[in-house]
Structure formats: C-alpha cells, structure tokens
N, C-alpha and C. Protein backbone atom coordinates (compact mmCIF):
# COMPACT_ATOMS: atom_id res chain seq x y z
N UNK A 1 -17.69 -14.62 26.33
CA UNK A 1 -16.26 -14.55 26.06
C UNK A 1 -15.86 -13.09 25.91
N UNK A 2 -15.02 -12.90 26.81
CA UNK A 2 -14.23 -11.27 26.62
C UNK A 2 -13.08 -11.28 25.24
N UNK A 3 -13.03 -10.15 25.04
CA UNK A 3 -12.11 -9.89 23.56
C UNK A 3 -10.32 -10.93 24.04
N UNK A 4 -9.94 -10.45 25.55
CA UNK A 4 -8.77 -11.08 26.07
C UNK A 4 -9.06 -12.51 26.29
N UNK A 5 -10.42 -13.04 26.35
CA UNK A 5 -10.54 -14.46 26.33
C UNK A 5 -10.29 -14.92 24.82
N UNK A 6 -10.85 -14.07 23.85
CA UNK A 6 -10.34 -14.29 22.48
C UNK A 6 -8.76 -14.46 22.42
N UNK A 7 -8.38 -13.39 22.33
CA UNK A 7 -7.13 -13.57 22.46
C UNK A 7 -6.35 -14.57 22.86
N UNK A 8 -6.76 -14.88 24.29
CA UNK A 8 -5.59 -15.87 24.88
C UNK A 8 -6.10 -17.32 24.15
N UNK A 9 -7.30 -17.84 23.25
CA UNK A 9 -7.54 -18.59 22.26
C UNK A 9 -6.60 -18.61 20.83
N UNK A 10 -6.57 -17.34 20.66
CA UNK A 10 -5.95 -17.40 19.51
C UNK A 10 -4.32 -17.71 19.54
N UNK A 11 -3.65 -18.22 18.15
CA UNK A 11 -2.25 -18.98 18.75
C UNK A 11 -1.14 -17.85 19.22
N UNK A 12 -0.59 -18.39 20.03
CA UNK A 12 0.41 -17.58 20.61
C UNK A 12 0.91 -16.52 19.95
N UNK A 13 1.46 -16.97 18.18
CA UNK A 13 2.59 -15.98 17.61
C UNK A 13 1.58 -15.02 17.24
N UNK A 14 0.18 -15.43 16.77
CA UNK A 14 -0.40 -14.06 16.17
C UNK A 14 -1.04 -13.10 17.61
N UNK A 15 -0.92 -13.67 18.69
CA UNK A 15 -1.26 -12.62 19.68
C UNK A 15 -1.18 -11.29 19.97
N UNK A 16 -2.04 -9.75 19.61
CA UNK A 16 -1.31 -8.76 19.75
C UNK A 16 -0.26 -8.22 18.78
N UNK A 17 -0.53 -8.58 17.52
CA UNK A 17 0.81 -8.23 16.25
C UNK A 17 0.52 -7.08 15.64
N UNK A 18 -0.85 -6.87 15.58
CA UNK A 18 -1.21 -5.59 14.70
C UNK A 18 -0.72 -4.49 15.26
N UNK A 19 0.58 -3.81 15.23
CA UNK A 19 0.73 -2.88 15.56
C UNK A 19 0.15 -1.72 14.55
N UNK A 20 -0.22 -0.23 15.67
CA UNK A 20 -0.85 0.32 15.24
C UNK A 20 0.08 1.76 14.55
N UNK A 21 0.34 1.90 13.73
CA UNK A 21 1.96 2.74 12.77
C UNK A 21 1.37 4.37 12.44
N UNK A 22 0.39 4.29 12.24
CA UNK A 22 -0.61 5.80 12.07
C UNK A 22 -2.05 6.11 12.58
N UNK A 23 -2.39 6.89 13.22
CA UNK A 23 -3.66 7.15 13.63
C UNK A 23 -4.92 6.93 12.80
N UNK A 24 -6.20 5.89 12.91
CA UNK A 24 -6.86 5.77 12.15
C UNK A 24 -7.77 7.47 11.48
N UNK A 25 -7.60 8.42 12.23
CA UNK A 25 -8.49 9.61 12.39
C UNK A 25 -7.72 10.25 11.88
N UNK A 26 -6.27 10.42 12.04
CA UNK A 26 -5.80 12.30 11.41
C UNK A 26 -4.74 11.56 10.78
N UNK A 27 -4.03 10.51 10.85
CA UNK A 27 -3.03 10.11 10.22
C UNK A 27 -1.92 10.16 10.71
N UNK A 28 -1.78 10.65 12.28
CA UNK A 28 -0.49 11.42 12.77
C UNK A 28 0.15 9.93 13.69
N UNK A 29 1.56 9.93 13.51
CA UNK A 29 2.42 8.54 14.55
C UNK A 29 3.13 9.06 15.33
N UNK A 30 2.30 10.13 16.10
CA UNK A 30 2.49 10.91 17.47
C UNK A 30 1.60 10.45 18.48
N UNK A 31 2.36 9.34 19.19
CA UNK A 31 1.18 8.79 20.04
C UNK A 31 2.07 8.75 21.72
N UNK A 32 1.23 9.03 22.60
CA UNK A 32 1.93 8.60 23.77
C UNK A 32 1.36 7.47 24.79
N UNK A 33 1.77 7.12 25.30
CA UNK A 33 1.30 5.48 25.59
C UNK A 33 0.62 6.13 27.44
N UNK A 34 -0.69 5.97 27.67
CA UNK A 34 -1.43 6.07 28.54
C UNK A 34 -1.72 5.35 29.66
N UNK A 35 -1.93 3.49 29.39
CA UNK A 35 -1.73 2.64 30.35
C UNK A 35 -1.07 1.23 29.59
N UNK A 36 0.10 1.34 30.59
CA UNK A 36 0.80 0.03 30.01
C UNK A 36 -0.15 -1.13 29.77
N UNK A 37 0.60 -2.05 28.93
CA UNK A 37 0.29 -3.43 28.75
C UNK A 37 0.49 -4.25 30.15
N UNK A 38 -0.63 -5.50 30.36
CA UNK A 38 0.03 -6.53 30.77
C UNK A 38 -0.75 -7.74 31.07
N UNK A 39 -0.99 -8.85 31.47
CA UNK A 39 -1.10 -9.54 31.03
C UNK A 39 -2.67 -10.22 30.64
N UNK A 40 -3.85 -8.58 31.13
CA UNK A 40 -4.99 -8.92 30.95
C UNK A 40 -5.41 -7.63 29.46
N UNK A 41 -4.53 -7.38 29.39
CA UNK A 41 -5.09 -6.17 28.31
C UNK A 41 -3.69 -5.94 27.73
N UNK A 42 -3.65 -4.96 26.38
CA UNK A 42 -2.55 -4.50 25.44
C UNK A 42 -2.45 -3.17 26.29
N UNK A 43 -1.67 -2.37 25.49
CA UNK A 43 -1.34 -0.91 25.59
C UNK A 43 -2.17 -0.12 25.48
N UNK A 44 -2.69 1.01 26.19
CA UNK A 44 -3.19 1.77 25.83
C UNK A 44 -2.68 3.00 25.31
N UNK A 45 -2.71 3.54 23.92
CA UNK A 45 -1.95 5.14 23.75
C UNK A 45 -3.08 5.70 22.98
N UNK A 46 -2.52 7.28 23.51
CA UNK A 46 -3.46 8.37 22.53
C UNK A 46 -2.91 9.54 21.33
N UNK A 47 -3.28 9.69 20.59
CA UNK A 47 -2.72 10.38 19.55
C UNK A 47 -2.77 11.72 19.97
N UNK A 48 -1.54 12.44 19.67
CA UNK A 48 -1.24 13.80 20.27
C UNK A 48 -1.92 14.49 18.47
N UNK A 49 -2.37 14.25 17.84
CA UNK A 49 -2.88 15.00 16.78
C UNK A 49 -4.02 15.52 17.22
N UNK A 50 -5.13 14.13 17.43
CA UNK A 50 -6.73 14.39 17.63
C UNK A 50 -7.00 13.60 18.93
N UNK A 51 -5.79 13.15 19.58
CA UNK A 51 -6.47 12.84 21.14
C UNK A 51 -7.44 11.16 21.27
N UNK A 52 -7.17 10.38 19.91
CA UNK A 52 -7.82 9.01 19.47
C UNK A 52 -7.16 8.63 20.61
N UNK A 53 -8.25 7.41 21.26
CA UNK A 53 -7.23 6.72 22.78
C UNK A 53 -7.87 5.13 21.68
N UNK A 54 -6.66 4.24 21.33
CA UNK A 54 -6.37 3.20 21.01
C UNK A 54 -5.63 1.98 21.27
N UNK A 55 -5.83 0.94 21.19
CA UNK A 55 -4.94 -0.57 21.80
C UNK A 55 -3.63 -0.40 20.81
N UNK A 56 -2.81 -0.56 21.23
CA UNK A 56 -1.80 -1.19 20.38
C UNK A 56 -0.66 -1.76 20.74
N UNK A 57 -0.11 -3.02 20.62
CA UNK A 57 -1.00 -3.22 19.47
C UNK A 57 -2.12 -3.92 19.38
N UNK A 58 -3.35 -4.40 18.44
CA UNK A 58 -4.43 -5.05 18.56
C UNK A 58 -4.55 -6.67 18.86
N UNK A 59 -5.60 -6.52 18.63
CA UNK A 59 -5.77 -8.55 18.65
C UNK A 59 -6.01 -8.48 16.74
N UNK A 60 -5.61 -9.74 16.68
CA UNK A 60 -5.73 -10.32 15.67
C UNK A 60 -6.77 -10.25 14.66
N UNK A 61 -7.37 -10.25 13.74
CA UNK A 61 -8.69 -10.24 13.11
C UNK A 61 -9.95 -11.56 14.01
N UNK A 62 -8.70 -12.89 13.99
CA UNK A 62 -9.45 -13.89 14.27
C UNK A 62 -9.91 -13.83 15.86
N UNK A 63 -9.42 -12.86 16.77
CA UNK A 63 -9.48 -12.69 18.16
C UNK A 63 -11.00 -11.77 18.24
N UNK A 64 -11.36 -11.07 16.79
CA UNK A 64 -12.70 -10.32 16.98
C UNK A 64 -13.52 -10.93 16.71
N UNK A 65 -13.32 -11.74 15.32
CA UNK A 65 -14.38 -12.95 14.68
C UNK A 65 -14.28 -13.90 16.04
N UNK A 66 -14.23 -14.29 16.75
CA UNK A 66 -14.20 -15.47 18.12
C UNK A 66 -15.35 -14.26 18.76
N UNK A 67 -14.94 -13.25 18.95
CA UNK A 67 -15.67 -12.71 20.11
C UNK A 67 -17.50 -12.29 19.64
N UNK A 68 -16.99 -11.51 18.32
CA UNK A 68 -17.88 -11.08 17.79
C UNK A 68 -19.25 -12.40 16.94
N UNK A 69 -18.70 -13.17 17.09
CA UNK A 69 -19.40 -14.67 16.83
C UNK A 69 -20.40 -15.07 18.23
N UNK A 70 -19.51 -14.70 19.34
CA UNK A 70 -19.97 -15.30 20.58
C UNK A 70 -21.00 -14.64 21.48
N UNK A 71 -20.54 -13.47 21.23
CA UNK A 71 -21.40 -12.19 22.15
C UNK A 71 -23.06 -11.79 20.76
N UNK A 72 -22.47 -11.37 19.88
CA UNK A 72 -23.20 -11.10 18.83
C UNK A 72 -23.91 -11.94 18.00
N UNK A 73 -24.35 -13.50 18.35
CA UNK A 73 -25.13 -13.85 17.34
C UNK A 73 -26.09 -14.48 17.63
C-alpha cells in the first residue's frame, strides 16, 4: 500500500487537512509551492528560510498508521 493508497482509504473530509502553517526546521511561513497538487499526490512547497521541501497539506495521522502498519510490520 502506497501512502496515496492510504489516503484515498481514509474518509473523504479528513483527506489532506493538515495544513502545514510554519516550517518544521526554522519556523519560517515563507514557503513557495514547487509542484502542484493533483490527484495522485498533495502539494509540494519549500521553505525560503532553510530550503525544507514538504507536502502540504499532509495526510492524516490515520493515512500513516494504514501505511506504516502495512509496509512496516
């Protein structure tokens, strides 16, 4: 199972909600968006502070526990 197979498991409304509001690394919400979203992957952007390349927004907690259950145990 891929993380987007998680995803498209998990229910519709929590799909992709975690938006990402500050850089996990420098703290900075200077981000510019690198490769759009669509309908096999999220957004890709990178932080103009320290250059972090991140999803946002994410999958769900329960979209990692599915994956990380499946691949990893």
């Amino acid at each position: 199972m891929t993380l987007m197979d998680a995803a498209r498991q998990a229910s519709p409304e929590s799909r992709f909600t975690r938006h990402v509001e500050t850089c996990a690394i420098c703290g900075s919400a200077d981000f510019i968006e690198v490769a759009p979203a669509n309908q096999d992957r999220c957004r890709i952007a990178m932080c103009q502070g320290c250059g972090l390349f991140f999803a946002s927004p994410t999958l769900p907690l329960e979209a990692f526990a599915d994956f990380y259950d499946d691949e990893f145990s």
